[in-house]
N, C-alpha and C. Protein backbone atom coordinates (compact mmCIF):
# COMPACT_ATOMS: atom_id res chain seq x y z
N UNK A 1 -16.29 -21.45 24.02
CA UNK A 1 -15.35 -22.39 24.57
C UNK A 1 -14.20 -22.57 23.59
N UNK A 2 -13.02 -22.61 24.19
CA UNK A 2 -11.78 -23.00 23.14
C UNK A 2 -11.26 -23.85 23.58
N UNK A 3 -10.67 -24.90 22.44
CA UNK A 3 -10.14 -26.13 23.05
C UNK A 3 -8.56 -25.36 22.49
N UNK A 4 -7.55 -25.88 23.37
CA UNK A 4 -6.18 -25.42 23.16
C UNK A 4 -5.45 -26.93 23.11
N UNK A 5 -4.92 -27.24 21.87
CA UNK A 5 -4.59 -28.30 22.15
C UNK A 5 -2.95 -28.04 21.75
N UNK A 6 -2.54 -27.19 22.02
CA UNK A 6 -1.11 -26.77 22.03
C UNK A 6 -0.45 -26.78 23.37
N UNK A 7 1.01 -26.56 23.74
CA UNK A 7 1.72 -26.65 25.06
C UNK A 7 1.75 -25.04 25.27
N UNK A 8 1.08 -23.86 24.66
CA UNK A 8 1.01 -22.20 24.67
C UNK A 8 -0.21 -22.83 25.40
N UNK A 9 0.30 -21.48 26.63
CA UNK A 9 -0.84 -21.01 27.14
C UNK A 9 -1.23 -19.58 26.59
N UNK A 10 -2.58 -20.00 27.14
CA UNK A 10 -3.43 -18.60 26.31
C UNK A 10 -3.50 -17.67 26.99
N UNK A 11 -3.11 -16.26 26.64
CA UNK A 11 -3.95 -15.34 28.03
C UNK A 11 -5.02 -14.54 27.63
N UNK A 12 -5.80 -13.95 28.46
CA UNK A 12 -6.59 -13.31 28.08
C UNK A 12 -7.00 -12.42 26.58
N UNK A 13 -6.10 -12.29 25.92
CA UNK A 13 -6.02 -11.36 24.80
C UNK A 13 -6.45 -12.13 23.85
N UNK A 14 -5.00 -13.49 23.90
CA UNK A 14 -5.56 -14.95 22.55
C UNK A 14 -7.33 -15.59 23.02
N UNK A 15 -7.85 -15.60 23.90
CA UNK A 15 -8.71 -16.30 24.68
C UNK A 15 -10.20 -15.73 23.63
N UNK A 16 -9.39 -13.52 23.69
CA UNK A 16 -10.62 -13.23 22.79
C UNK A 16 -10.96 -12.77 21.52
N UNK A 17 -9.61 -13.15 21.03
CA UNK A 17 -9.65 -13.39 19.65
C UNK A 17 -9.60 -14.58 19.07
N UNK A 18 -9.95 -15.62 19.73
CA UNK A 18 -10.36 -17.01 19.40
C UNK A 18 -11.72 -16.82 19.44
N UNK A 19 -12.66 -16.19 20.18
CA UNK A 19 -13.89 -16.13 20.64
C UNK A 19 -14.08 -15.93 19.31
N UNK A 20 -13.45 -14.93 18.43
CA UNK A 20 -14.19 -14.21 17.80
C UNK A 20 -14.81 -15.24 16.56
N UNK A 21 -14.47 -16.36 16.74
CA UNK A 21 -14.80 -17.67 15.56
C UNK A 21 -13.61 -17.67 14.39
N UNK A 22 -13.81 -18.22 13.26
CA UNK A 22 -13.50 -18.89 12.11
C UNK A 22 -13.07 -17.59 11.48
N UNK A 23 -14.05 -16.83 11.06
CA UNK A 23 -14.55 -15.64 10.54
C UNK A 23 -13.68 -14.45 10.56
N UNK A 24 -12.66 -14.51 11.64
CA UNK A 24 -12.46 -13.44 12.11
C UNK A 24 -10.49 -13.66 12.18
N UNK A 25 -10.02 -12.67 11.44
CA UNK A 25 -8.52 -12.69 10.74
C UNK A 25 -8.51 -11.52 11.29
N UNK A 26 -7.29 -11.73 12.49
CA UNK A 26 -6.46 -10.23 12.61
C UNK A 26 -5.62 -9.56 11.93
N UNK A 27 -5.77 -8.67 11.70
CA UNK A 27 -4.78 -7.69 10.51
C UNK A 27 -3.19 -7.05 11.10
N UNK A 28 -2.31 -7.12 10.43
CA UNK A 28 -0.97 -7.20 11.05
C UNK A 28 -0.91 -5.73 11.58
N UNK A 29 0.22 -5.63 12.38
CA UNK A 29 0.15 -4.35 13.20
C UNK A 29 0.68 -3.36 12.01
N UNK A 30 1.00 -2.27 12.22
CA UNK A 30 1.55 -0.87 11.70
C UNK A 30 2.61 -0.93 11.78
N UNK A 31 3.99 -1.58 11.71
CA UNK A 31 5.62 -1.11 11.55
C UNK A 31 5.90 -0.22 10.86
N UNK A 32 6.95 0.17 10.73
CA UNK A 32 7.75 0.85 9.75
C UNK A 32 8.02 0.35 8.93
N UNK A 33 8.66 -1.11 8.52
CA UNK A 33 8.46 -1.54 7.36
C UNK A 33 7.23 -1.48 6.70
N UNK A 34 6.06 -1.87 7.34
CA UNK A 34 4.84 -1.94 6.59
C UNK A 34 4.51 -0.34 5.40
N UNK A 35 5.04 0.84 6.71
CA UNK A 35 4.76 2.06 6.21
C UNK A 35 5.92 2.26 4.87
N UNK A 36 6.93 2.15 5.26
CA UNK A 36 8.00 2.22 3.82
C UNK A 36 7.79 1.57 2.75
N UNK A 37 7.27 0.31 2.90
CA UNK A 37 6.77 -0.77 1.86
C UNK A 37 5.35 -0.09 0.80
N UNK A 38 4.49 0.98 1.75
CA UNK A 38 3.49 1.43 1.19
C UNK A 38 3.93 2.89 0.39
N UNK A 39 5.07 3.22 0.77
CA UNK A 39 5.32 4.14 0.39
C UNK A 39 6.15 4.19 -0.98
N UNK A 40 6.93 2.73 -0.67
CA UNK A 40 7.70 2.40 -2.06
C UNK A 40 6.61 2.21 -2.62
N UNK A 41 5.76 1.21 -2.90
CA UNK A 41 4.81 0.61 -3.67
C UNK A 41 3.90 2.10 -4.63
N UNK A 42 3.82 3.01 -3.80
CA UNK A 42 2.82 4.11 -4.29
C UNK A 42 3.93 4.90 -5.19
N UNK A 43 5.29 4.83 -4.67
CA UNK A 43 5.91 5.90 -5.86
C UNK A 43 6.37 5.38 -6.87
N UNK A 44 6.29 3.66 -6.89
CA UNK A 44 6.50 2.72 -7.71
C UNK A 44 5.34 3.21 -9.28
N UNK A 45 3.98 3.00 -8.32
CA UNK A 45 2.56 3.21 -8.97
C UNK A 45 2.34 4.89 -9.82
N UNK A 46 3.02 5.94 -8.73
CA UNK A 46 2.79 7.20 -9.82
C UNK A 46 4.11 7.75 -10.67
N UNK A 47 5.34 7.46 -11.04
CA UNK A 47 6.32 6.62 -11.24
C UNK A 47 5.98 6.06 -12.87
N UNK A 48 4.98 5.11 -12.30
CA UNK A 48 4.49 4.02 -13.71
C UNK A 48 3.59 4.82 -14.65
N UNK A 49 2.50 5.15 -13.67
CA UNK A 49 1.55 6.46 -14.59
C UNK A 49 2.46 7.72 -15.15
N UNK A 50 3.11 8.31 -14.60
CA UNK A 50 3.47 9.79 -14.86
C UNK A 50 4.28 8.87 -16.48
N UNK A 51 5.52 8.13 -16.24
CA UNK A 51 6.38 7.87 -17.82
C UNK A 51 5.01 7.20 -18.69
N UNK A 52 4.25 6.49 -18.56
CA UNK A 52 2.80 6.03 -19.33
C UNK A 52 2.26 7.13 -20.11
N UNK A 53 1.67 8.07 -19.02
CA UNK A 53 1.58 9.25 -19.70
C UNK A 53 2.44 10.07 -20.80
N UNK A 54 3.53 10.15 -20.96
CA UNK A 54 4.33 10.97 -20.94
C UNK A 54 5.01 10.11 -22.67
N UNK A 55 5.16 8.88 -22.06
CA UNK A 55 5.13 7.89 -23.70
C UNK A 55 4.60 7.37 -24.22
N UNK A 56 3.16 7.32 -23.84
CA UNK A 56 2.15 6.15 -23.97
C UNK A 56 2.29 5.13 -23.86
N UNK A 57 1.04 4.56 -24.16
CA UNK A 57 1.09 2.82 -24.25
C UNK A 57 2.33 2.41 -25.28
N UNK A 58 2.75 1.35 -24.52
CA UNK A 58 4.20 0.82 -25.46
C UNK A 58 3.39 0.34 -26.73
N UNK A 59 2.48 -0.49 -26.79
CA UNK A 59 1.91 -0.82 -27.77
C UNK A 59 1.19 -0.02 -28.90
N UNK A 60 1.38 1.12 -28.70
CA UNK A 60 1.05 2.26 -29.54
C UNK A 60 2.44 2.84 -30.09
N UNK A 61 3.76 2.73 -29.62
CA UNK A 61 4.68 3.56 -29.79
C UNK A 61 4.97 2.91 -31.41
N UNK A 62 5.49 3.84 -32.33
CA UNK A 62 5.84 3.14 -33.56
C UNK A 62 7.29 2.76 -33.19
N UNK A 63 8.10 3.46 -32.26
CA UNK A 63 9.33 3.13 -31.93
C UNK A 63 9.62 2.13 -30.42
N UNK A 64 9.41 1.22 -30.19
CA UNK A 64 9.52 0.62 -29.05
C UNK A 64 10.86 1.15 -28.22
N UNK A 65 11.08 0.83 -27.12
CA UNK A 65 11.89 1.03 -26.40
C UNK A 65 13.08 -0.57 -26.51
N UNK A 66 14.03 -0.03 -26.73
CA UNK A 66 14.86 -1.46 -26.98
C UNK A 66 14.27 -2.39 -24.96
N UNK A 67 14.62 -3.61 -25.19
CA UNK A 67 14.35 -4.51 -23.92
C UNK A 67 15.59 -4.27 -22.92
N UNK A 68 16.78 -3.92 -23.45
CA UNK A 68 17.93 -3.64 -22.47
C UNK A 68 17.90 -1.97 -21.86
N UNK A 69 16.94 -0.95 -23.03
CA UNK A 69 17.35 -0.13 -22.23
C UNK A 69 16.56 0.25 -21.05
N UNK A 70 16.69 0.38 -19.84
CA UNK A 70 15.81 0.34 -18.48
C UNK A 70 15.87 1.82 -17.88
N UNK A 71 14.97 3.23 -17.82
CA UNK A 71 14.68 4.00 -17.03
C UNK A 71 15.02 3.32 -15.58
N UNK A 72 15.76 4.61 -15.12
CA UNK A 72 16.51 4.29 -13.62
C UNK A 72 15.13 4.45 -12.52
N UNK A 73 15.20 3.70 -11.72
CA UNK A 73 14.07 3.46 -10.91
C UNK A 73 13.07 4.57 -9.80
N UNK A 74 14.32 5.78 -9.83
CA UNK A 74 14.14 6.85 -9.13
C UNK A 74 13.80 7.76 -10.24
N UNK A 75 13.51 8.02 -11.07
CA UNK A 75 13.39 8.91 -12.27
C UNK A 75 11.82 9.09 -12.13
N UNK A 76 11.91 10.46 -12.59
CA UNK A 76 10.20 11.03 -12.78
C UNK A 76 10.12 11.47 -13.89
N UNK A 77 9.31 11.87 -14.98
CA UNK A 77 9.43 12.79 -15.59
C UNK A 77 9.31 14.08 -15.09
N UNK A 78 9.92 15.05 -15.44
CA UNK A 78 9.13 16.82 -15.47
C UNK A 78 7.78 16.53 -15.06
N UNK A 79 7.35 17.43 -14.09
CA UNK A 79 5.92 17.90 -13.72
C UNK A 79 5.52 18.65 -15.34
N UNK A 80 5.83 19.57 -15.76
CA UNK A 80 5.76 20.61 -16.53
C UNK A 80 5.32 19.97 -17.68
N UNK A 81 5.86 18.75 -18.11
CA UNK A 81 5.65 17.69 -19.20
C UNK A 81 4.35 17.06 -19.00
N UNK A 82 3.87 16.98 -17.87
CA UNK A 82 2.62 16.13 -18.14
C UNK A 82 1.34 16.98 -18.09
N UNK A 83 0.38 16.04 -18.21
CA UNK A 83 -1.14 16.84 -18.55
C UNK A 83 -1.56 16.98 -17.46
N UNK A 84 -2.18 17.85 -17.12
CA UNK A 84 -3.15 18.24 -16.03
C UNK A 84 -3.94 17.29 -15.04
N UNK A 85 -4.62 16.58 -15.54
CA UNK A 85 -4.77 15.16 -14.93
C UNK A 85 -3.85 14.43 -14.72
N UNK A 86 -2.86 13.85 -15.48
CA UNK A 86 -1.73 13.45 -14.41
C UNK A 86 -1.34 13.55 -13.14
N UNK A 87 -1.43 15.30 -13.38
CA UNK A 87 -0.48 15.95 -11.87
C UNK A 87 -1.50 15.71 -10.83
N UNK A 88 -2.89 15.91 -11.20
CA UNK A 88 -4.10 16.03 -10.50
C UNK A 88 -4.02 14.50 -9.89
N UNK A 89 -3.53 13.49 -10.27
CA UNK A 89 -3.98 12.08 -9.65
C UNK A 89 -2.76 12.35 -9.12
N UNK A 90 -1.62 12.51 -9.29
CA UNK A 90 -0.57 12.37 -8.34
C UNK A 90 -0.40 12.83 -7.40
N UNK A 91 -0.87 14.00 -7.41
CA UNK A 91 -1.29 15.21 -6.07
C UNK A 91 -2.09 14.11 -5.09
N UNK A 92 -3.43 13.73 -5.83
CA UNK A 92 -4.25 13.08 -4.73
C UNK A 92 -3.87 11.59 -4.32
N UNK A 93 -3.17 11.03 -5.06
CA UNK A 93 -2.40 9.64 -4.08
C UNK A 93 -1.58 10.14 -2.80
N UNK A 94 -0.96 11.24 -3.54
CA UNK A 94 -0.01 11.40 -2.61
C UNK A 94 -0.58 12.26 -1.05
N UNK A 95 -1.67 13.24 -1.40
CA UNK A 95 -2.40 13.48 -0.32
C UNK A 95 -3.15 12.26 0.65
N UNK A 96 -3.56 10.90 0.28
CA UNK A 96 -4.18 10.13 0.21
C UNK A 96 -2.67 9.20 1.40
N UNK A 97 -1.90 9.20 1.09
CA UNK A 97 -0.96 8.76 1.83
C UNK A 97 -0.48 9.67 3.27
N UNK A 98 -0.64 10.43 3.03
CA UNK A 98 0.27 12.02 3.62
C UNK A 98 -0.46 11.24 5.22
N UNK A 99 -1.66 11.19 5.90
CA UNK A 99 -1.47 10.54 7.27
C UNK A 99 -2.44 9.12 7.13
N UNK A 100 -1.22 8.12 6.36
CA UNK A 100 -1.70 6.76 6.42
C UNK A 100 -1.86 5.86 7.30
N UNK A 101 -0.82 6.37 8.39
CA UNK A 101 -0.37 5.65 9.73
C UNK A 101 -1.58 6.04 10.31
N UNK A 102 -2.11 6.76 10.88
CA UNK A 102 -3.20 7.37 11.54
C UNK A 102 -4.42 6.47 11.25
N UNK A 103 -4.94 6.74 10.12
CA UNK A 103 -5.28 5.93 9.18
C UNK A 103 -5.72 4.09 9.66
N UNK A 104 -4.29 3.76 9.43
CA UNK A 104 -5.01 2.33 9.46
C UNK A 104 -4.86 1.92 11.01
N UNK A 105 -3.88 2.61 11.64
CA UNK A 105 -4.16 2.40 13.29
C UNK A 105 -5.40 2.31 13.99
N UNK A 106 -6.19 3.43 12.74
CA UNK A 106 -7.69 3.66 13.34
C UNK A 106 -8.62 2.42 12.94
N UNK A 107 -8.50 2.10 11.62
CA UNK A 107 -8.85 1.02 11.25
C UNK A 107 -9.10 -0.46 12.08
N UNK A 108 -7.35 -0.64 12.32
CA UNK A 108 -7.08 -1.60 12.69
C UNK A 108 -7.84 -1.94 14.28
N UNK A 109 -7.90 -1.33 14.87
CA UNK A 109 -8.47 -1.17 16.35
C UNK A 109 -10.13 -0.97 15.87
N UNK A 110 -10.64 -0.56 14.91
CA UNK A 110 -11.77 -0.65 14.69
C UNK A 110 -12.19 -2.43 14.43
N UNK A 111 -11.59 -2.86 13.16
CA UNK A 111 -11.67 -4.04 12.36
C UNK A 111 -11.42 -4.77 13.39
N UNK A 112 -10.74 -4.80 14.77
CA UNK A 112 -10.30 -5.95 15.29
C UNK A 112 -11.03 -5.39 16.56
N UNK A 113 -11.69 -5.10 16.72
CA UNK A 113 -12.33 -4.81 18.41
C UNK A 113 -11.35 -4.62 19.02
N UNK A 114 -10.55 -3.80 19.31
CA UNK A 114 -9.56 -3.35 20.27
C UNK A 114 -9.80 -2.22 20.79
N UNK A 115 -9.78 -1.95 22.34
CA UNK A 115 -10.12 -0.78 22.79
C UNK A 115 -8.68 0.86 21.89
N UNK A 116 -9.64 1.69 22.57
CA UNK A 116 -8.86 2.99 22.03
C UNK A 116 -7.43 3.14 22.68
């Protein structure tokens, strides 16, 4: 039973995802923003690893990097420059993304009881 104590009417769809209790949080749909946002975020992430690698931990460097000077945000290092494992995790994020949409569409219709 759902009490609606709003001036929205409900239709069938809200009716059964109220059913579903307390418990139960629908997950936002798939946009294009969502997908670009995941896509910035990940080249943000191998991006951060690949120059890490490549200079180490700042806290190891005997020469710090001055605080004004800032690597441009699109910059990679050389493939050729890094170690083998590097390339190896970057390869597999990036395979790992390659059909994300697919992915959580499938998810999402799973996690939320939604037909196919």
């Amino acid at each position: 039973m759902i009490l609606n104590k709003s001036d929205i009417e409900l239709d069938q769809y809200d009716k059964e995802v109220l059913s579903k209790g307390l418990n139960f949080a629908p997950t936002s749909a798939w946009g294009r923003s969502v997908e670009n946002n995941e896509w910035h975020n990940a080249y943000q992430h191998i991006r951060r690893e690949e120059w890490r690698t490549l200079l180490g931990d700042e806290s190891e460097m005997s020469n710090p990097l001055p605080k004004k000077l800032k690597i441009p945000k699109i910059s990679r290092p050389n493939r050729e420059k890094l170690d083998e494992k590097t390339n190896a995790y970057v390869d597999m994020v990036l395979s790992k993304l390659h059909n994300l949409k697919e992915e959580v569409q499938k998810n999402y219709r799973k996690k939320n009881n939604l037909p196919k």
